[in-house]
Protein backbone atom coordinates (compact mmCIF):
# COMPACT_ATOMS: atom_id res chain seq x y z
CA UNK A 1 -30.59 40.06 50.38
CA UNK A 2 -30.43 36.41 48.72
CA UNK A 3 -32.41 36.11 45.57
CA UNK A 4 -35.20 33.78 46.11
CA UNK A 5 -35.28 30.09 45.28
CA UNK A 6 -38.14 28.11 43.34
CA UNK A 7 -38.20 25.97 46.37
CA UNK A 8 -39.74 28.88 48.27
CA UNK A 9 -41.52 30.08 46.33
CA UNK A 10 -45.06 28.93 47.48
CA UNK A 11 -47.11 28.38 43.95
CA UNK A 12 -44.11 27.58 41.63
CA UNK A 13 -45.95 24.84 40.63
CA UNK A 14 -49.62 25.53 40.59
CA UNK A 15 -50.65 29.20 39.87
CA UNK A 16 -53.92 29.95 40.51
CA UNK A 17 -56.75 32.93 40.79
CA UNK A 18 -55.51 36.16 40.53
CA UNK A 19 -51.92 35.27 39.76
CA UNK A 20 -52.50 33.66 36.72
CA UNK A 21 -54.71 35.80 34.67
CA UNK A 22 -52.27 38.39 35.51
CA UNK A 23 -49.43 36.14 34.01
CA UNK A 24 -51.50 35.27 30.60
CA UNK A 25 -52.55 39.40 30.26
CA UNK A 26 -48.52 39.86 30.38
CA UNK A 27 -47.76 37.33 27.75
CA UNK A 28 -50.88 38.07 26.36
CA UNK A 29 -49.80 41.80 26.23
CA UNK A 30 -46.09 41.19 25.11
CA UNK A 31 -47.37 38.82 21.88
CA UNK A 32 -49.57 41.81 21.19
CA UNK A 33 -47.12 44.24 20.94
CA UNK A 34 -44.96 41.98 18.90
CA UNK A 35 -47.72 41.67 16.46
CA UNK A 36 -48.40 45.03 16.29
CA UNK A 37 -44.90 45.59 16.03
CA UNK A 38 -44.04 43.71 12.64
CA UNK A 39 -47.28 45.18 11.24
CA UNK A 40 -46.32 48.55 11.44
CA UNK A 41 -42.95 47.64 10.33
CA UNK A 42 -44.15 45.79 7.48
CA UNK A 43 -46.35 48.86 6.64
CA UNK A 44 -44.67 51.56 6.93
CA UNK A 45 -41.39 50.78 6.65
CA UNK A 46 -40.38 52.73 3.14
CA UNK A 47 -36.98 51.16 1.63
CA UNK A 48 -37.56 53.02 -1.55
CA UNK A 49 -36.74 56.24 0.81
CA UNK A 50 -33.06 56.60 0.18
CA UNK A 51 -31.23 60.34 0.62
CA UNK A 52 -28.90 60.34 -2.02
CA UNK A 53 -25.46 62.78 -0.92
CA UNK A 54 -24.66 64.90 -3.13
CA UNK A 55 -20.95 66.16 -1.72
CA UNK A 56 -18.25 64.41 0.04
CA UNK A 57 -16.66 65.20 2.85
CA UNK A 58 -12.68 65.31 2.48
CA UNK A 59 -11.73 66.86 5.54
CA UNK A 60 -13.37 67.26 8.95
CA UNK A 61 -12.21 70.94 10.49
CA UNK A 62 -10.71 70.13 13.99
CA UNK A 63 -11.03 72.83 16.73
C-alpha cells in the first residue's frame, strides 16, 4: 500500500462542509490544550520545592 499523493487527494485544495469544521475543532482543540497547558505549568509549577539529601551514597551493593 502506496501512501497517498496530494494529487489524489480530491479536496486538497478547497475543504469544505463537514471536513473543515472538523479540521478547525482539531487545531482549535490542540491550541487549547497548549494554553491550558502553560497555565497550569505556570501555576503550579513550585521551584521553591527542592528535597534537600541528607546522606551520600559511596557505594552501591552489587548482587
Amino acid at each position: 500500500m502506496s501512501e497517498p499523493r496530494l494529487e489524489d487527494i480530491e479536496d486538497y485544495n478547497t475543504l469544505e462542509g463537514e471536513k473543515k469544521k472538523i479540521v478547525l475543532a482539531v487545531i482549535l482543540a490542540g491550541l487549547l490544550m497548549g494554553v491550558v497547558y502553560v497555565f497550569a505549568y505556570k501555576v503550579f509549577d513550585n521551584k521553591d520545592e527542592n528535597l534537600t539529601v541528607e546522606q551520600s551514597i559511596n557505594k552501591i551493593p552489587m548482587k
